[in-house]
N, C-alpha and C. Protein backbone atom coordinates (compact mmCIF):
# COMPACT_ATOMS: atom_id res chain seq x y z
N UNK A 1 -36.05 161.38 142.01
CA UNK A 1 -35.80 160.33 141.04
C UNK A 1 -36.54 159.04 141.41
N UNK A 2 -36.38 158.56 142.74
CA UNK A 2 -37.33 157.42 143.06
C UNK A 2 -38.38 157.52 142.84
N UNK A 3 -39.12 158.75 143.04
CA UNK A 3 -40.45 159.07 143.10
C UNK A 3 -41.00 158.56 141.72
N UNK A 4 -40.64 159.40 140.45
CA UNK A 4 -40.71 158.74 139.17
C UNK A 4 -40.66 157.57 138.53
N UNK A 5 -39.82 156.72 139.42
CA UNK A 5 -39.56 155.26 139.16
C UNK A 5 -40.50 154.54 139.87
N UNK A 6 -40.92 154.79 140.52
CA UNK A 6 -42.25 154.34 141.59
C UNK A 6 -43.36 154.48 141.18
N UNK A 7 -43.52 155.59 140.49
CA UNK A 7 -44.80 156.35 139.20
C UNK A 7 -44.74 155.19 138.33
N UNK A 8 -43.38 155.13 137.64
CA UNK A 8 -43.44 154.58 136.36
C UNK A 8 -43.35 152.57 135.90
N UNK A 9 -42.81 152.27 137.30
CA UNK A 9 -43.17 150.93 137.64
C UNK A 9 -43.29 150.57 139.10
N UNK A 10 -44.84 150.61 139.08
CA UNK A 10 -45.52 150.48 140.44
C UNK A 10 -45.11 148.76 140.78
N UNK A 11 -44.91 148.06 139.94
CA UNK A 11 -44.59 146.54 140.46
C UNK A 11 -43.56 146.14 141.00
N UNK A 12 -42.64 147.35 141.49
CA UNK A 12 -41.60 147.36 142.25
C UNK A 12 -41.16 147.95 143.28
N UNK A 13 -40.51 147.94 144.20
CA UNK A 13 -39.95 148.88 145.13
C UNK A 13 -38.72 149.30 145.13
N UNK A 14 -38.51 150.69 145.25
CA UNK A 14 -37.33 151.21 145.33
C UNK A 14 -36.51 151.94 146.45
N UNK A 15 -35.17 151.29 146.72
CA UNK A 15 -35.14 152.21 147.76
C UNK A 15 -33.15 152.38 147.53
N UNK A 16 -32.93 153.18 148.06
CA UNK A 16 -30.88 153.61 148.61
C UNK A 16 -30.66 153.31 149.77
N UNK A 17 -30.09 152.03 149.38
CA UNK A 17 -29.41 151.52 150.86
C UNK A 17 -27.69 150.98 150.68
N UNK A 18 -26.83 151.99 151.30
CA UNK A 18 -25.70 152.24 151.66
C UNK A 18 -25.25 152.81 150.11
N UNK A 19 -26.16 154.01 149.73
CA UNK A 19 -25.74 154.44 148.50
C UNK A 19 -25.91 153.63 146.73
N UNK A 20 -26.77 152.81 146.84
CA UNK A 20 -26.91 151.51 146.26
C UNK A 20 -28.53 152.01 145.88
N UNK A 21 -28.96 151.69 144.82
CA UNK A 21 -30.08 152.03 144.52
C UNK A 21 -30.84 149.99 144.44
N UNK A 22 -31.82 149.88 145.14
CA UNK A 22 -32.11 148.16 145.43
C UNK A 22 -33.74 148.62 144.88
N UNK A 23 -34.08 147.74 144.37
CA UNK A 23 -35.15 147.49 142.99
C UNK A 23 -35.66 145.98 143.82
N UNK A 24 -36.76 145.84 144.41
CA UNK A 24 -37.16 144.39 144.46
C UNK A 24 -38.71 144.42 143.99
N UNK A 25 -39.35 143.12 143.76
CA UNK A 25 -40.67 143.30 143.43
C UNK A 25 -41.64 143.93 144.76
N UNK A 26 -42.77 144.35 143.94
CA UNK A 26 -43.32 145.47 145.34
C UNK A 26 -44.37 144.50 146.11
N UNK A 27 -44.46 142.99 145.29
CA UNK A 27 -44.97 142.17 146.45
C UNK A 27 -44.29 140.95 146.87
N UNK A 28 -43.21 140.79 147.34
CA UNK A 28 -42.09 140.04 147.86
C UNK A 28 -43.09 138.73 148.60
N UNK A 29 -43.20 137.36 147.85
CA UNK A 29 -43.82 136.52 148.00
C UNK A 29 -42.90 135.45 148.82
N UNK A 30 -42.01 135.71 148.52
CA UNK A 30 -41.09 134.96 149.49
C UNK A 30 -40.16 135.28 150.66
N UNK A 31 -40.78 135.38 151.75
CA UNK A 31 -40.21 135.59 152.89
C UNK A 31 -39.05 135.53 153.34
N UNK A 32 -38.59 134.40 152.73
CA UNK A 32 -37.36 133.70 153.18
C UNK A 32 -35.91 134.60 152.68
N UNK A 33 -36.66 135.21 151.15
CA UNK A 33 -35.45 136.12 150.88
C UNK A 33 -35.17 137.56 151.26
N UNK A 34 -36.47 137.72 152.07
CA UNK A 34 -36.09 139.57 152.58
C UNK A 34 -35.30 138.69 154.02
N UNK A 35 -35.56 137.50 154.26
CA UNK A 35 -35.17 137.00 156.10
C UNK A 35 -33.50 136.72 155.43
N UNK A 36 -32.73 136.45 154.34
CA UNK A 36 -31.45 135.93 153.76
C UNK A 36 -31.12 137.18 153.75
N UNK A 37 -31.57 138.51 153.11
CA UNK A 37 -31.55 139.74 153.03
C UNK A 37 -30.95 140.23 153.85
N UNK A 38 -31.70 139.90 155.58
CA UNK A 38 -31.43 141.24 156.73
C UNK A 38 -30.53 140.07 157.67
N UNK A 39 -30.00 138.93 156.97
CA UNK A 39 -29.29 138.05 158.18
C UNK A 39 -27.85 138.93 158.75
N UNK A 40 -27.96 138.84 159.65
CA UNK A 40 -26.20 139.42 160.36
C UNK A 40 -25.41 138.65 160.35
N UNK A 41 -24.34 139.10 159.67
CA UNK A 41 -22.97 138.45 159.35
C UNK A 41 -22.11 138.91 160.01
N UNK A 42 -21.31 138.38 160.91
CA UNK A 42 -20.13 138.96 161.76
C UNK A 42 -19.11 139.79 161.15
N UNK A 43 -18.51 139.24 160.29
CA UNK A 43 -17.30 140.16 159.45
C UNK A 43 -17.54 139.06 158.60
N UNK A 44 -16.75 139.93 157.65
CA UNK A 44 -16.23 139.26 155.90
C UNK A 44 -14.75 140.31 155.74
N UNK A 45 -14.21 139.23 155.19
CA UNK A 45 -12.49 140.16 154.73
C UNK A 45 -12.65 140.33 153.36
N UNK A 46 -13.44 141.80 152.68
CA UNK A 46 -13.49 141.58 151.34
C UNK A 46 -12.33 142.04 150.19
N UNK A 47 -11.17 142.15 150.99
CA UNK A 47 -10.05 142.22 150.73
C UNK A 47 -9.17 141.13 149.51
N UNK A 48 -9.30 140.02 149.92
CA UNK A 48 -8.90 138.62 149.63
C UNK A 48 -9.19 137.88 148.04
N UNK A 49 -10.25 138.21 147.70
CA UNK A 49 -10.89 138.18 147.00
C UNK A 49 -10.45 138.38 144.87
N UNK A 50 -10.68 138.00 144.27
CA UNK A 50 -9.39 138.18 142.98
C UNK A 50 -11.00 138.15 142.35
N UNK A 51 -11.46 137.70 142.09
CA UNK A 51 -12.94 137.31 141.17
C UNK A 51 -14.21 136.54 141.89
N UNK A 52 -15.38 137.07 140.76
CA UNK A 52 -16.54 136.85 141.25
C UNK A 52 -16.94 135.63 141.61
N UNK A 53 -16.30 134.98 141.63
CA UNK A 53 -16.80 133.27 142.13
C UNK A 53 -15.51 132.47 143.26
N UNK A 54 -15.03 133.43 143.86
CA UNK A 54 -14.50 133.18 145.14
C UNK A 54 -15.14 134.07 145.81
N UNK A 55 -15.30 135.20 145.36
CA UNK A 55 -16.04 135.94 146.69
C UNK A 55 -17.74 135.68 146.62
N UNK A 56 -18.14 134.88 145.34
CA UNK A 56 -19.59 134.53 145.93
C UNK A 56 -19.87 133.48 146.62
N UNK A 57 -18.80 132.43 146.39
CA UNK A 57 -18.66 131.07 146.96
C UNK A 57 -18.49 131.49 148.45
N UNK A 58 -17.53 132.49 148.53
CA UNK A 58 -17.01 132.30 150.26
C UNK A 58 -18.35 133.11 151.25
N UNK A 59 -19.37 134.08 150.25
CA UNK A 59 -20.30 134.36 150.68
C UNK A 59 -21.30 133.32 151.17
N UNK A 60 -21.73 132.02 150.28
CA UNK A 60 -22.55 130.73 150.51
C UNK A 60 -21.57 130.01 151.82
N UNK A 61 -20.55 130.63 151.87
CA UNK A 61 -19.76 129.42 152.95
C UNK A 61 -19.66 130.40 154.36
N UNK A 62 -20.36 131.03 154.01
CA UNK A 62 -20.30 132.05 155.51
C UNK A 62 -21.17 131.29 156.56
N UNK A 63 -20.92 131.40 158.28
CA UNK A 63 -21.52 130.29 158.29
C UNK A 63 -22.67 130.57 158.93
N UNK A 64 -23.51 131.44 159.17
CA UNK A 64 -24.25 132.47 158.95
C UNK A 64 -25.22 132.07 157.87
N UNK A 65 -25.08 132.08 156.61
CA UNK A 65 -25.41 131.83 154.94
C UNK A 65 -25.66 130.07 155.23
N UNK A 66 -24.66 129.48 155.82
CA UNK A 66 -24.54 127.78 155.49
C UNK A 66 -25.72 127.31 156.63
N UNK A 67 -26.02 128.15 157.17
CA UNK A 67 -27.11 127.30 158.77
C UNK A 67 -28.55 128.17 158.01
N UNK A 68 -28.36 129.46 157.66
CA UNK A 68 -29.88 129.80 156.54
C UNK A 68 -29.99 128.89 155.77
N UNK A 69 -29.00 128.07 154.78
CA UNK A 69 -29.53 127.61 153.57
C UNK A 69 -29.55 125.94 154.10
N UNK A 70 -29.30 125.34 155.58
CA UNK A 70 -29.72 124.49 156.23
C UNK A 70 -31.20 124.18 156.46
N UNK A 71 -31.61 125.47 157.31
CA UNK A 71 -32.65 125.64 157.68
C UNK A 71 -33.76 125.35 156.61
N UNK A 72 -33.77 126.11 155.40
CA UNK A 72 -34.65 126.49 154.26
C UNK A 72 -34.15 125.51 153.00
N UNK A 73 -33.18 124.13 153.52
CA UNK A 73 -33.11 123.48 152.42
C UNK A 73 -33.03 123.93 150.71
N UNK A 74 -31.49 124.87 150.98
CA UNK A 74 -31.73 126.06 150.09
C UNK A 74 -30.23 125.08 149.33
N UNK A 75 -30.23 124.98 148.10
CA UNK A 75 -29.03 124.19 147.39
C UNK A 75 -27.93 125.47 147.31
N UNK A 76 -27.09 125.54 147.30
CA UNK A 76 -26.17 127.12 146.63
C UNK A 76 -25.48 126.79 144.85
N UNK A 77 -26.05 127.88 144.41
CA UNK A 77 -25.91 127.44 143.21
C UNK A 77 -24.77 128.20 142.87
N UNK A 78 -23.45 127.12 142.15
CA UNK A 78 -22.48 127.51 141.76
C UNK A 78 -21.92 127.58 140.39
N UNK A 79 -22.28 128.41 139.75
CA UNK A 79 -22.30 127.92 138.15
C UNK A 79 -20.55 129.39 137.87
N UNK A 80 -19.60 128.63 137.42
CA UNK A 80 -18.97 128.90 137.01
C UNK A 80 -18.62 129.32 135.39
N UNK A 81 -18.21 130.56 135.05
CA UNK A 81 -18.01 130.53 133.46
C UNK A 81 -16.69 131.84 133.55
N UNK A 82 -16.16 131.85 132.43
CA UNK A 82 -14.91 132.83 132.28
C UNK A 82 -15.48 134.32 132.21
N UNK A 83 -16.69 134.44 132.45
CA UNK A 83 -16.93 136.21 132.39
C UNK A 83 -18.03 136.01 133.77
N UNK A 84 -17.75 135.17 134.36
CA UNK A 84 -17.80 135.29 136.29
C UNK A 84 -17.11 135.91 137.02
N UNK A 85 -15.66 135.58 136.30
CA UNK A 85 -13.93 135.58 136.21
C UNK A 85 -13.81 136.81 136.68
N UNK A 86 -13.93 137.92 135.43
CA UNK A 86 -13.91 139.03 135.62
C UNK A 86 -14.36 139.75 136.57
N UNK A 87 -13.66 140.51 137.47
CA UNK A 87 -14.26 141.34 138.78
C UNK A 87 -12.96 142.43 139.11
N UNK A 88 -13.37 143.44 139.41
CA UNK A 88 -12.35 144.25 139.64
C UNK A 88 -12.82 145.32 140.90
N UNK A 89 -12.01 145.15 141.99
CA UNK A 89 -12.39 145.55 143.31
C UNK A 89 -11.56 147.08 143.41
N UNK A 90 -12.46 148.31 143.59
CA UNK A 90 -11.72 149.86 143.77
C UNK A 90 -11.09 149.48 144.45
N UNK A 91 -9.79 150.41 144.63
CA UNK A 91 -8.55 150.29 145.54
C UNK A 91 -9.18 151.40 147.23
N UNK A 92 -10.33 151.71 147.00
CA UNK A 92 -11.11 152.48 147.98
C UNK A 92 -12.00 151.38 148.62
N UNK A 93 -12.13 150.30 148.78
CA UNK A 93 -13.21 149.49 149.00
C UNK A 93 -12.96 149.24 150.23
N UNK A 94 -13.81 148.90 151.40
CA UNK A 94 -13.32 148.56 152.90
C UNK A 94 -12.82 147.15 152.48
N UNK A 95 -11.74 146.97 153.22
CA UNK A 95 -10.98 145.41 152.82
C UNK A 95 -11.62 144.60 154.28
N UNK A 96 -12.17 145.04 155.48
CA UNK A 96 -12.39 144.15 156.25
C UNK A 96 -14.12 144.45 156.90
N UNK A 97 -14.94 143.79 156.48
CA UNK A 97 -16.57 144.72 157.04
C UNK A 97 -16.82 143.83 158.41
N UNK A 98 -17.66 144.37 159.58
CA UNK A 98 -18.22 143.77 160.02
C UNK A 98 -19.42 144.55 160.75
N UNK A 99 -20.09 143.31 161.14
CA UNK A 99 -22.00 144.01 161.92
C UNK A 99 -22.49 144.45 160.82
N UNK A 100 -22.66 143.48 159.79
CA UNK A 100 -23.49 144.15 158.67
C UNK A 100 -24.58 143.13 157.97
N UNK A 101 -25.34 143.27 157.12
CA UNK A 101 -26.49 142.37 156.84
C UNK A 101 -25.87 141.87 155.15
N UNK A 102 -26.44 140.82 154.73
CA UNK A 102 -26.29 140.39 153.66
C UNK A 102 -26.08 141.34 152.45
N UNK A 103 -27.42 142.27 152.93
CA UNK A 103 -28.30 143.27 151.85
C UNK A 103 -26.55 144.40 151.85
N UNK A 104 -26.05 145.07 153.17
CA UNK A 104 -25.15 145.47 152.90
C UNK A 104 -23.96 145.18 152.52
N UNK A 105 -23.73 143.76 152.75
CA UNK A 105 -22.57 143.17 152.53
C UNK A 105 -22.58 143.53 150.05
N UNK A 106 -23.63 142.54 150.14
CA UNK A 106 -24.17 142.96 148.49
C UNK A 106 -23.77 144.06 147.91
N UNK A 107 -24.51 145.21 148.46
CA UNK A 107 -24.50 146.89 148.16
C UNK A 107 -23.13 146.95 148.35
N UNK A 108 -21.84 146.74 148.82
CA UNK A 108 -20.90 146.82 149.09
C UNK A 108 -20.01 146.69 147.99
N UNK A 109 -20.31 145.38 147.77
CA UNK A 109 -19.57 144.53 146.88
C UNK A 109 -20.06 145.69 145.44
N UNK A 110 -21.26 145.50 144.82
CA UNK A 110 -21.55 146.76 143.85
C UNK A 110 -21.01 147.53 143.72
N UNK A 111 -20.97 148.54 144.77
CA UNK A 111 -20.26 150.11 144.75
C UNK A 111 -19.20 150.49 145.09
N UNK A 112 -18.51 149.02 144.97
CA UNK A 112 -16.51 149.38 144.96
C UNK A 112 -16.16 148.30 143.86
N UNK A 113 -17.36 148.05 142.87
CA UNK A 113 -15.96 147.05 142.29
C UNK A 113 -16.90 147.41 140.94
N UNK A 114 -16.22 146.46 139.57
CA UNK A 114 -16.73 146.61 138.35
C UNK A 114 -18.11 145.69 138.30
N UNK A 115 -18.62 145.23 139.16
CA UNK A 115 -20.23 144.52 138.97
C UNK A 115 -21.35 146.27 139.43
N UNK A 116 -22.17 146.08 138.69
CA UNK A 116 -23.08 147.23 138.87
C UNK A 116 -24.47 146.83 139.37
N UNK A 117 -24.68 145.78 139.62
CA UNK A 117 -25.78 144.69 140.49
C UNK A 117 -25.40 143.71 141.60
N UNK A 118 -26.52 143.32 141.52
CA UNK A 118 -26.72 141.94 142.33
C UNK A 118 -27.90 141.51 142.48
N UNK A 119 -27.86 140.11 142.99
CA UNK A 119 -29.44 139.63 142.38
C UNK A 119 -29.18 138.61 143.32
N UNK A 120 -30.60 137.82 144.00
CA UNK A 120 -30.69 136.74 144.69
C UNK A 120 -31.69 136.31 144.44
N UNK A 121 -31.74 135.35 143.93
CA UNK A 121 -32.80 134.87 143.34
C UNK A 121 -33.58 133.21 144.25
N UNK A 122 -33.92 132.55 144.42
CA UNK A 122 -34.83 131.05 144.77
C UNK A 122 -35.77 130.58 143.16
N UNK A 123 -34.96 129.42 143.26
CA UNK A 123 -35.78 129.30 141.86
C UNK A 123 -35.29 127.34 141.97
N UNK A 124 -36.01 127.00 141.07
CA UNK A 124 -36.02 124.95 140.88
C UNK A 124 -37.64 125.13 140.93
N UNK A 125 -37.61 123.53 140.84
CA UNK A 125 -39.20 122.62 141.01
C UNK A 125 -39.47 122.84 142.25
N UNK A 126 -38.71 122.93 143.31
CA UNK A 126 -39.29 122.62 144.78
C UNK A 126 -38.69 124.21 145.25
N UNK A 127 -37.98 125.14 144.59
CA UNK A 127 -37.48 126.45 145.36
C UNK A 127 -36.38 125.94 146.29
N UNK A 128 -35.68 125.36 145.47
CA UNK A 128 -34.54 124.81 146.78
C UNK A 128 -33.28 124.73 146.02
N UNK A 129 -33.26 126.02 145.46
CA UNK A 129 -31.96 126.33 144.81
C UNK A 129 -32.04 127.74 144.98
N UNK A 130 -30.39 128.02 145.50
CA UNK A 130 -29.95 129.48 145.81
C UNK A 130 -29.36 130.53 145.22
N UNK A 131 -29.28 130.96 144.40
CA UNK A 131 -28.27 131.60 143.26
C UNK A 131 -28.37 133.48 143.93
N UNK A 132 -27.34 133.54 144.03
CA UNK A 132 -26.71 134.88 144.40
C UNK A 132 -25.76 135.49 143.14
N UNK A 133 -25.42 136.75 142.61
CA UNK A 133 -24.53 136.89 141.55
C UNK A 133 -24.73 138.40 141.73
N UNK A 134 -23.56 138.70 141.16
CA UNK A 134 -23.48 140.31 140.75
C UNK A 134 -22.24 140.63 140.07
């Protein structure tokens, strides 16, 4: 199946990581987001969590996430709306992760709850805005 999708849009890369099918462009111009990508995060309790904008917020407040987006003068973009709201976490989901990378923490969040993505994007006039979502 990858193989075909790789045929059929060469301007991307595809790969399954932790069961998660991850789609990025196939020439990743910005460094900074495969380096936000593979950062190690000690634990996360993804247990806690009721909707998508506490558990993306507490993701930007990791502190891990808060000394990257120091470093790279990265803003965290928090845009709130009532179908953010909505999130619904499987009753199978690990409630406590740790020793894991952003990229898995993400894939995680996807494949136990009702979001079927995720996206990280760098985007503004100067690239100094952070927007994470799924």
């Amino acid at each position: 199946m990858i193989e075909v999708l790789r045929e059929e849009f060469p301007e991307y890369a595809f790969e399954i990581a932790d069961d998660v099918l991850n789609v990025f462009p196939a020439d990743i111009k910005d460094e900074s987001l495969a380096r936000l990508l593979d950062l190690r995060i000690d634990h996360f309790d993804l247990g806690r969590f009721g909707n998508r904008n506490t558990l993306r917020d507490s993701i930007y407040e990791l502190p891990e996430v808060e000394a990257f987006r120091l470093e790279n003068k990265l803003e965290a973009v928090k845009a709130y709306n009532a179908t953010n709201a909505n999130f619904v976490l499987d009753d199978r989901a690990p409630k406590r992760l740790s020793g894991l990378t952003i990229k898995n923490l993400l894939n995680t969040i996807v494949r136990y709850s009702s979001s079927k993505f995720w996206l990280v994007k760098r985007y503004g006039e100067k690239g100094d805005k952070l927007l994470l979502s799924f």
